[in-house]
Protein backbone atom coordinates (compact mmCIF):
# COMPACT_ATOMS: atom_id res chain seq x y z
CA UNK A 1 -43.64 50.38 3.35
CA UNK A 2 -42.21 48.20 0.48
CA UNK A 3 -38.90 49.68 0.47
CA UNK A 4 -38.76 49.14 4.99
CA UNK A 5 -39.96 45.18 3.65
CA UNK A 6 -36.71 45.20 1.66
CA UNK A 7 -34.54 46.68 3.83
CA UNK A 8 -35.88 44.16 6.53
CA UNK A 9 -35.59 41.01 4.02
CA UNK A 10 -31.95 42.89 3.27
CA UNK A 11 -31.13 42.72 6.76
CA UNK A 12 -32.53 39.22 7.73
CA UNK A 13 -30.49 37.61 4.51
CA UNK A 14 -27.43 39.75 5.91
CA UNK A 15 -28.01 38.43 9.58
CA UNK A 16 -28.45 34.79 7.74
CA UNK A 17 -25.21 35.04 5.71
CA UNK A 18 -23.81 36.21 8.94
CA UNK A 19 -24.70 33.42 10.90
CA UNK A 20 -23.81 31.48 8.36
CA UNK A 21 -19.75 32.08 8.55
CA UNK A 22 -19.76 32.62 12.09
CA UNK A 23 -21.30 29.41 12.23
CA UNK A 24 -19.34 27.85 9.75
CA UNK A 25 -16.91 26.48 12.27
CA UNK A 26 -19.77 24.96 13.98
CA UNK A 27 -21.46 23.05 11.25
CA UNK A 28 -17.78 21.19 10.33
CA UNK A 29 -17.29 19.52 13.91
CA UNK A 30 -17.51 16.16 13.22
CA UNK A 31 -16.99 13.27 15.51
CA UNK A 32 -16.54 9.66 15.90
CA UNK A 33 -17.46 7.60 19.03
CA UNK A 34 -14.07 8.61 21.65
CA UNK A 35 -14.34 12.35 20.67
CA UNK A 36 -16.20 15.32 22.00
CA UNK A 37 -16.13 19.25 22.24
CA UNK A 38 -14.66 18.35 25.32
CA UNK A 39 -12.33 15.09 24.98
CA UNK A 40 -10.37 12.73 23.16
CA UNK A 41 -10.45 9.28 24.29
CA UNK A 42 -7.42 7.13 23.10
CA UNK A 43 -6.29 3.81 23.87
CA UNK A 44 -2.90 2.31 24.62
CA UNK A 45 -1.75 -1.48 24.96
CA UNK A 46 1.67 -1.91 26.23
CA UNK A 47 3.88 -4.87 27.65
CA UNK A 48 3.72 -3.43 31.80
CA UNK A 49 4.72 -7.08 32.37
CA UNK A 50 6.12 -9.84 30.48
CA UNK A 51 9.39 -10.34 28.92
CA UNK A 52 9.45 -7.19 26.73
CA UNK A 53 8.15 -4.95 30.29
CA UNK A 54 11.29 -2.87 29.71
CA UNK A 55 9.31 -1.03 27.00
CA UNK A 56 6.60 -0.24 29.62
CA UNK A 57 8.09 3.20 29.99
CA UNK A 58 7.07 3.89 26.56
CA UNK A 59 3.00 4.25 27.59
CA UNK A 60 4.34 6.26 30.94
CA UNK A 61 6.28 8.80 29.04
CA UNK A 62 3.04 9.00 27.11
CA UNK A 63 0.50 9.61 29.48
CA UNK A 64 2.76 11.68 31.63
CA UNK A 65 2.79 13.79 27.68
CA UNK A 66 -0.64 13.98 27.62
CA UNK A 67 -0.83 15.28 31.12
CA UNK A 68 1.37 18.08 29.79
CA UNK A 69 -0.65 18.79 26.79
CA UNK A 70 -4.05 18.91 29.27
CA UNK A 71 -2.53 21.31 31.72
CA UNK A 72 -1.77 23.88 28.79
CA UNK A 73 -5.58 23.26 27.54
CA UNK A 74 -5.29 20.43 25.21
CA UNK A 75 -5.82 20.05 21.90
CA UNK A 76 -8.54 22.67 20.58
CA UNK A 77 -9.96 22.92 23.48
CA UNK A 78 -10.15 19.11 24.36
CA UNK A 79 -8.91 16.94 27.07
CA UNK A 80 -7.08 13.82 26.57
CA UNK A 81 -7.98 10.89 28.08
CA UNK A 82 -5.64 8.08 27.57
CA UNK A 83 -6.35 4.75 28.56
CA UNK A 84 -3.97 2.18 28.54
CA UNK A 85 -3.39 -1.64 29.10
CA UNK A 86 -1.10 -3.78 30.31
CA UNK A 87 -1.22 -7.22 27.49
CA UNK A 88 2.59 -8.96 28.84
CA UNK A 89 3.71 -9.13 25.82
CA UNK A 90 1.32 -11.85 24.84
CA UNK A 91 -0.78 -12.07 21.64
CA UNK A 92 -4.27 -13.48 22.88
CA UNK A 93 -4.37 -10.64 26.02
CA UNK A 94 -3.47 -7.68 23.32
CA UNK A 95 -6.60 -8.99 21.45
CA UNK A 96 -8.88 -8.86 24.36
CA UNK A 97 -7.37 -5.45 25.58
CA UNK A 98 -7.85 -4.08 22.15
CA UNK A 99 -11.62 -5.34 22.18
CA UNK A 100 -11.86 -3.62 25.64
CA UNK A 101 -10.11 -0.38 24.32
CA UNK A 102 -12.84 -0.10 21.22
CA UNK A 103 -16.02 -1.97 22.72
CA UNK A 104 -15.73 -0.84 26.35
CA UNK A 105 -14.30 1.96 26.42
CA UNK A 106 -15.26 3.29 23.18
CA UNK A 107 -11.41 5.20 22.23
CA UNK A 108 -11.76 7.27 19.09
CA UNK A 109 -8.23 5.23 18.33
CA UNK A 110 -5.46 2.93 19.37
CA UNK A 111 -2.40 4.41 19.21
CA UNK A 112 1.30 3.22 20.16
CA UNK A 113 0.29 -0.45 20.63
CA UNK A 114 3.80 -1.96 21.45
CA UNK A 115 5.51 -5.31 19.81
CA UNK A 116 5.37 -6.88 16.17
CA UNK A 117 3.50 -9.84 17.90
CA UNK A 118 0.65 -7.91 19.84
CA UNK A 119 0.59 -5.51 16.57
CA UNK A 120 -0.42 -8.84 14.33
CA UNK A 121 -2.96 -10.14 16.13
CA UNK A 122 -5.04 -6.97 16.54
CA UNK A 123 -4.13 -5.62 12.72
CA UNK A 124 -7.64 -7.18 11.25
CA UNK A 125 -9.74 -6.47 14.24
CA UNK A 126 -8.73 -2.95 14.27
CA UNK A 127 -9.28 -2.98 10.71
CA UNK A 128 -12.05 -4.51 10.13
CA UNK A 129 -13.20 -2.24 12.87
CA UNK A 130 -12.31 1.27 11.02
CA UNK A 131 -10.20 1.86 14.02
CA UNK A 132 -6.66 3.78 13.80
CA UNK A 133 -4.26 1.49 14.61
CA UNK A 134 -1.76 4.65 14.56
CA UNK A 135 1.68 5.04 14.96
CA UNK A 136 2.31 1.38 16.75
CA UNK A 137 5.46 0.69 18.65
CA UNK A 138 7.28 -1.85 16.25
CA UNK A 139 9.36 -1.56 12.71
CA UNK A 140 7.70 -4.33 10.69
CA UNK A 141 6.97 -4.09 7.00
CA UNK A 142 3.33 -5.04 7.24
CA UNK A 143 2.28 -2.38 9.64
CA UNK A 144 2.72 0.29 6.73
CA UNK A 145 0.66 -1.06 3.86
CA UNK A 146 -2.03 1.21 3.08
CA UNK A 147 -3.72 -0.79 0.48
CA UNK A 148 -4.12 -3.50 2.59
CA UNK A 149 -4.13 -2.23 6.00
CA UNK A 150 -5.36 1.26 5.78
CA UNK A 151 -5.89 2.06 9.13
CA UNK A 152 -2.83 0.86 10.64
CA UNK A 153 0.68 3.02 10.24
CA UNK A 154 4.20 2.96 12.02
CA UNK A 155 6.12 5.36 13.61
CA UNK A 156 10.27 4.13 13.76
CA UNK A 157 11.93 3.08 10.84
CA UNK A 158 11.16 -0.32 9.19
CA UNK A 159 13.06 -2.89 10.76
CA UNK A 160 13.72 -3.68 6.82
CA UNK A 161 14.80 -0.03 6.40
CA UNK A 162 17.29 0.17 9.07
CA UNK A 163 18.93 -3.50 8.17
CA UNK A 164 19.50 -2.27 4.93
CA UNK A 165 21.18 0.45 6.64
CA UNK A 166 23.79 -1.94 8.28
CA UNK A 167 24.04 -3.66 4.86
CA UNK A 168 25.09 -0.28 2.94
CA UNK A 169 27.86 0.48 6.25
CA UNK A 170 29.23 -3.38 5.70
CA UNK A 171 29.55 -3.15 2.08
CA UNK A 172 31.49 0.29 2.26
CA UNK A 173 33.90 -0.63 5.93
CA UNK A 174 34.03 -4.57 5.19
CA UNK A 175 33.59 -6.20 1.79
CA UNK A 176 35.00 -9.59 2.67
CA UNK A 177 32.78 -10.14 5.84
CA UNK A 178 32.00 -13.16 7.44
CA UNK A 179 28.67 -12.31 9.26
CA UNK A 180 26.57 -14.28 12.05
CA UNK A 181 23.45 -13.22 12.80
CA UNK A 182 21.20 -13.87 16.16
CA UNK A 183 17.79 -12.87 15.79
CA UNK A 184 14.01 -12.67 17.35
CA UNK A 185 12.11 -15.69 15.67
CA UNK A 186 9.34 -13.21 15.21
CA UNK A 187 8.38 -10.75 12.12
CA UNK A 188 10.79 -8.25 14.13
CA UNK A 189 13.74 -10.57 13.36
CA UNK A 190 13.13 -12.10 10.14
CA UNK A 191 12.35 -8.54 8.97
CA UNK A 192 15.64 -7.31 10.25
CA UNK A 193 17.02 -10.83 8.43
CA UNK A 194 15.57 -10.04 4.64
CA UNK A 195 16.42 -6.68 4.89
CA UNK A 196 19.91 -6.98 5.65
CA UNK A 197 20.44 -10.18 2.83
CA UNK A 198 18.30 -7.19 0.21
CA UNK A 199 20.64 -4.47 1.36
CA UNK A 200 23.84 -6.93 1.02
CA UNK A 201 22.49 -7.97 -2.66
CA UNK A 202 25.06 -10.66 -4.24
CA UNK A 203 27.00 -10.51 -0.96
CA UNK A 204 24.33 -11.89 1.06
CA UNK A 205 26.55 -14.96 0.90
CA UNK A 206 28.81 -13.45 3.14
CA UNK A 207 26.11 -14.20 6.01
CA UNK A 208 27.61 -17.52 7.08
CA UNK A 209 25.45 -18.22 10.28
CA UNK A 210 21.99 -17.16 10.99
CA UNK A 211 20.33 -18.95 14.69
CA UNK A 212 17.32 -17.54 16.09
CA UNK A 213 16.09 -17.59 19.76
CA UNK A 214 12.35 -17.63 20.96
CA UNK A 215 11.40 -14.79 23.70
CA UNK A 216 10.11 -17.09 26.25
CA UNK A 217 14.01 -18.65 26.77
CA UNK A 218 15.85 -17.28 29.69
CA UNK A 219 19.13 -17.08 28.22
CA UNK A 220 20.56 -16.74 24.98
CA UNK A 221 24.40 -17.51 25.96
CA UNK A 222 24.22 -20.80 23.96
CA UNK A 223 23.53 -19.18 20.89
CA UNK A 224 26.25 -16.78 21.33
CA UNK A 225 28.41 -20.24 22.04
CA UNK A 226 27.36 -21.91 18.46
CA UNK A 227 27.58 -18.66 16.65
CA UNK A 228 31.51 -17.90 17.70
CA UNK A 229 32.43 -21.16 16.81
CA UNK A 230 31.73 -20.40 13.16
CA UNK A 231 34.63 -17.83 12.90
CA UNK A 232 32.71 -15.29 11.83
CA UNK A 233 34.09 -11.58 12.54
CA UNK A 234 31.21 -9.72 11.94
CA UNK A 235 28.26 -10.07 14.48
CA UNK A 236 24.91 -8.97 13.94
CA UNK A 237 22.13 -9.10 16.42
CA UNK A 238 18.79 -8.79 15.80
CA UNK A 239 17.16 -8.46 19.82
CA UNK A 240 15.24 -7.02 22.23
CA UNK A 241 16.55 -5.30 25.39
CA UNK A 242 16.87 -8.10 27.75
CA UNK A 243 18.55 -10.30 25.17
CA UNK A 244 20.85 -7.52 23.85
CA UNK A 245 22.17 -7.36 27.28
CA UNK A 246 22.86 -10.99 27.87
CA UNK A 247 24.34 -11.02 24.33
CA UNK A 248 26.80 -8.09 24.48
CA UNK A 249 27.60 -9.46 28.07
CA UNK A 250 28.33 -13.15 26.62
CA UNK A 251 30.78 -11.73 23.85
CA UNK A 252 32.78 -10.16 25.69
CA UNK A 253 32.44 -12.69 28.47
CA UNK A 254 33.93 -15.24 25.37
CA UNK A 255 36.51 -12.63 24.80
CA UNK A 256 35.27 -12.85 21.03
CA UNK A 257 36.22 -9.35 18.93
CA UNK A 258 33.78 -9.22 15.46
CA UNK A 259 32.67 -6.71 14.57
CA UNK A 260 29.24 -6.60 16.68
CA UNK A 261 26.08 -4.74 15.07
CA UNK A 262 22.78 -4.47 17.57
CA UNK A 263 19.49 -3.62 16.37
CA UNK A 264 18.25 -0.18 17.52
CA UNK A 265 15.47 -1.76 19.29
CA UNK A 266 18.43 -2.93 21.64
CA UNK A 267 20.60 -0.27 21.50
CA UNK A 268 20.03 1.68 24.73
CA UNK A 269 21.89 3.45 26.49
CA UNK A 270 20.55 3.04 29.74
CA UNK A 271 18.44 0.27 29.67
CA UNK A 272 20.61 -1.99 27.99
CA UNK A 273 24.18 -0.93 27.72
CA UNK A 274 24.81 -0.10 31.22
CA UNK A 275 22.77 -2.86 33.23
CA UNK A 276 25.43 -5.22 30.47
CA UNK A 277 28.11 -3.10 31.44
CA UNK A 278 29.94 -0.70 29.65
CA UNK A 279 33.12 -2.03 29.22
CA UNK A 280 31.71 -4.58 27.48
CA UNK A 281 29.62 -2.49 25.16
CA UNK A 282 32.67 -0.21 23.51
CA UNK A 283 32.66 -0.29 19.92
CA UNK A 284 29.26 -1.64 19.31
CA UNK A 285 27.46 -0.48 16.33
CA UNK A 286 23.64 0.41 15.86
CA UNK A 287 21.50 2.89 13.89
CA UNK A 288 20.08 5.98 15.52
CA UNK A 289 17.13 8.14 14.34
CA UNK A 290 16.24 10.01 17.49
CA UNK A 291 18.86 11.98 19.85
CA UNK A 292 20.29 10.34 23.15
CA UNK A 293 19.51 11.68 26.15
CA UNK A 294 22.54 10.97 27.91
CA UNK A 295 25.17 12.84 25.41
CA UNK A 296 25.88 16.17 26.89
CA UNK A 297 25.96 17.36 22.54
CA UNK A 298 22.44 18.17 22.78
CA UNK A 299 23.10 20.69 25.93
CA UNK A 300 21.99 22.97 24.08
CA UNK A 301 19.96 21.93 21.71
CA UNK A 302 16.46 23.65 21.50
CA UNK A 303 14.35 20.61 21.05
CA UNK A 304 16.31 18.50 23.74
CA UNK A 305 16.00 21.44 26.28
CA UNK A 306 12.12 21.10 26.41
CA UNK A 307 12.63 17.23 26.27
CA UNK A 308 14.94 17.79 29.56
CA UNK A 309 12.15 20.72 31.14
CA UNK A 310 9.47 18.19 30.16
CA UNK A 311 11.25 15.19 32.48
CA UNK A 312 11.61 17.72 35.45
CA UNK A 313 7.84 18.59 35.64
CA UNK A 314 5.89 15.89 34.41
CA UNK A 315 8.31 12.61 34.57
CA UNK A 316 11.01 13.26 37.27
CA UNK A 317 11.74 9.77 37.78
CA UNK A 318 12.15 8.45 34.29
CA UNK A 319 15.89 7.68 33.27
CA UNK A 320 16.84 10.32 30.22
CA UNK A 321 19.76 7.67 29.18
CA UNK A 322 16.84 5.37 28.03
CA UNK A 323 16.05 5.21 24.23
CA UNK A 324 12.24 4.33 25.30
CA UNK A 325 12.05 7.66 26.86
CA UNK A 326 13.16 9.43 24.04
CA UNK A 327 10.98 7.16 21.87
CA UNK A 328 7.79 8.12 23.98
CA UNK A 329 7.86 11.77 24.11
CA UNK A 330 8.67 11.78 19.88
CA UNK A 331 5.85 9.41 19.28
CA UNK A 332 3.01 11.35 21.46
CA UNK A 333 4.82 14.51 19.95
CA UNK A 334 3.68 13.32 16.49
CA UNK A 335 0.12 12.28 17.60
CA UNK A 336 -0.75 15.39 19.20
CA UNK A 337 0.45 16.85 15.40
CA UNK A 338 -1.77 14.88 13.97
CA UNK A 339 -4.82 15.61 16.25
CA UNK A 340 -4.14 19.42 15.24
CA UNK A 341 -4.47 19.42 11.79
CA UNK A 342 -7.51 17.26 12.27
CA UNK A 343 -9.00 20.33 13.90
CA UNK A 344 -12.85 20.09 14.39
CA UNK A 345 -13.42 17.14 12.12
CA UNK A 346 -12.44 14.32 14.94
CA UNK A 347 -13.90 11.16 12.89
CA UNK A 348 -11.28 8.03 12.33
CA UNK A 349 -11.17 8.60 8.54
CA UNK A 350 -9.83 11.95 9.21
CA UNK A 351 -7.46 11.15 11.80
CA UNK A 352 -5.62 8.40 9.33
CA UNK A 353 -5.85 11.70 6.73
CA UNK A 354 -4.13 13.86 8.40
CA UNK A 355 -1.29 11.03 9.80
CA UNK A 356 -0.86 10.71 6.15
CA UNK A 357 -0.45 14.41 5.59
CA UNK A 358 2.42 15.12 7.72
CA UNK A 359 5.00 17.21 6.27
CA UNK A 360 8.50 17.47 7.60
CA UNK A 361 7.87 17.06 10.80
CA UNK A 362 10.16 17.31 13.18
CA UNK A 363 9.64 16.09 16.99
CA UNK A 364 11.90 17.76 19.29
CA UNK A 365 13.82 14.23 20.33
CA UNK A 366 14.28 13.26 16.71
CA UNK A 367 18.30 13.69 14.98
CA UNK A 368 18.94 16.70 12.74
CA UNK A 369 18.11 16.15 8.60
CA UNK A 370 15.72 13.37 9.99
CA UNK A 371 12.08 14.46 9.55
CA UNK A 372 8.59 12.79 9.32
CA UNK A 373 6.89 12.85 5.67
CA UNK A 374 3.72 10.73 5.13
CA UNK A 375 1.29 10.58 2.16
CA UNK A 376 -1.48 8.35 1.37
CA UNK A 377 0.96 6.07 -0.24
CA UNK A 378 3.26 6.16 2.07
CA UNK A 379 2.90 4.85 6.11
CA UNK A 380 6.54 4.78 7.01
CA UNK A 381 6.92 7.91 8.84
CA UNK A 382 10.57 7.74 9.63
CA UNK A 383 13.26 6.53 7.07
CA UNK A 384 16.46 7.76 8.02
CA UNK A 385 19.17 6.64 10.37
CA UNK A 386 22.85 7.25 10.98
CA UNK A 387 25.22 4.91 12.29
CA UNK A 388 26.59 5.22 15.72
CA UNK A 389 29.20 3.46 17.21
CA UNK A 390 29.21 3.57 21.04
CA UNK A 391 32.70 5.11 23.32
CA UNK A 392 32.89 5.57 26.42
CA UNK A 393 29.45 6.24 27.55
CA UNK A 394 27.54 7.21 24.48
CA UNK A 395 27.12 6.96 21.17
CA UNK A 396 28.92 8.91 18.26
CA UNK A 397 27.40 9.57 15.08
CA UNK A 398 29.52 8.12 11.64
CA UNK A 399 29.02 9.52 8.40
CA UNK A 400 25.91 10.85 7.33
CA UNK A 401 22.23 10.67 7.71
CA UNK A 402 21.01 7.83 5.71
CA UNK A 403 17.65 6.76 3.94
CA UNK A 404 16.52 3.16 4.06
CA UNK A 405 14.38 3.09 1.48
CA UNK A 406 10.92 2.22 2.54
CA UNK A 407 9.08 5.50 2.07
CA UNK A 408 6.56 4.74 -0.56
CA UNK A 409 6.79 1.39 -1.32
């Protein structure tokens, strides 16, 4: 009888240990409000309207993503739901759709909020909310300071890190420059500003112009105007797509020949370049991180061929020549990364964890040698470029890849 009373308190701590592992799984899901065994709620502000609405394509590359990801069974077994909101581009409306997105709604995160401006005014409300503010749609410094914003992180280079970029080309192709510079009177173009005077160092001088434009004026040609008159022969500007295209169009409209630099931000192909004509675009400088998906080079590239497979199924009417395409597949490439390694432990402390725990990643749309490394200390996901200088009807890639130097800092 005693020895059955062991073998049955043998077998019952056996089944316990048992159910114990098995169950082990089980006892670490862990969620915040937005997630479930069954969803993911995340939430989206973009500019649908406005005078930035050319970057609306952004959140409908994304979604249509997400659509992709829920048709092969999501993410560990969970559905995305993505909600997203039109704010045109306009501080106060990206406050209340953020307050919507966390209050209403009740997203586990924000992620890809576009625009420096929108970005600034829902930084401490996010914040002070313990909400990811993760991977938003804009270069500026302050979005990847950990100390004092620890739930907010970028995604494209710092607007600081590709001007210095610019700066390092200048100082090696022309040291006796005279540069004029056009940019956003936002953080997006004074960060672009300081970080091409900190890459130029004791040349900075050489920048004998600098005029800035506000994005509610509906042209910029006057700028262009004051800025020729100066003589300088380099031009650098600092601008969003619709005043890219009235820029590169007024140059060459002036018949003026510097040198002409354009922001990345600017800088595509098909939403930019061609609608301002590409005659008047040859030559034009600008830093690329992420492949174009106009240049017949990546044909056969592996990553670019399910970029290309994803736009036939799930996006057939977006335009592959435009950079916000590109941009929207790498970004939600890099969340749904980041929602992997999270695993079963969905809570907003772990989903800033693992963003900062990315390792050489490498989105399919992204150039080769450039990769995505994170760490607690450092929220600049991507810090290398390559210049490009546009013929014909793309861009070719100068010299090599490049790093800006944010990464850590």
């Amino acid at each position: 009888m005693l020895s059955k009373l062991k073998l049955n308190v043998a077998a019952v701590s056996a089944v316990a240990a048992l159910a114990m592992t098995s169950g082990h799984a089980l006892a670490q899901k862990k969620y915040d409000t937005g997630a479930t065994d069954t969803e993911i709620k995340i939430g989206n502000i973009m500019p649908y309207s406005g005078p930035a609405s050319a970057y609306g394509v952004i959140g409908k590359m994304e979604e249509a993503y997400f659509k992709m990801i829920n048709e092969q069974g999501g993410i560990n077994g969970r559905k995305i739901t993505f909600i997203t909101y039109d704010d045109g581009y306009s501080p106060p409306k990206a406050v209340e759709q953020a307050r919507k997105l966390v209050e209403s709604d009740e997203v586990l995160l924000v992620f890809g909020p576009l625009g420096t401006p929108s970005n600034s005014a829902i930084q401490k409300y996010l914040n002070a909310k313990k909400v990811p503010q993760l991977f938003v749609a804009t270069g500026a410094t302050k979005f990847g300071e950990p100390k004092e914003f620890p739930w907010t992180m970028g995604w494209q280079p710092a607007y600081q890190s590709e001007s210095r970029v610019y700066a390092k080309h200048l100082l090696a192709t022309k040291p006796d420059a005279k540069i004029a510079v056009m940019y956003q009177n936002d953080d997006f173009g004074k960060d672009m500003l300081k970080g091409l005077k900190d890459g130029l160092g004791a040349k900075a001088s050489q920048i004998i112009a600098e005029d800035s434009y506000e994005v509610s004026e509906p042209t910029i040609d006057s700028h262009i105007i004051k800025l020729k008159a100066t003589g300088a022969d380099v031009f650098v500007s600092f601008t969003t797509p619709k005043f890219a295209a009235q820029a590169i169009k007024k140059v060459a409209e002036l018949q003026w020949k510097p040198m002409y630099i354009q922001s990345n931000v600017g800088a595509s192909v098909g939403s930019v370049l061609k609608p301002a004509g590409f005659e008047n675009a040859q030559g034009i400088l600008t830093a690329l991180y992420a492949k174009d998906g106009a240049d017949s080079q990546w044909d056969n590239d592996d990553g670019m061929k399910k970029f290309y497979a994803f736009l036939a199924k799930y996006a057939p009417d977006m335009n592959k020549t435009d950079g916000s395409v590109v941009y929207g597949y790498g970004q939600a490439q890099t969340l749904v990364q980041v929602l992997k390694q999270a695993g079963d432990n969905l809570t907003r402390e772990n989903i800033m964890k693992q963003a900062a725990s990315l390792k050489d990643f490498t989105p399919d749309t992204l150039l080769p040698g450039v990769k995505i490394n994170t760490s607690a200390t450092d929220f600049y996901p991507i810090d290398q470029l390559q210049i490009a200088r546009f013929k014909g009807e793309k861009y070719e890639q100068i010299g090599p890849v490049i790093t800006g130097g944010m990464g850590g800092s």
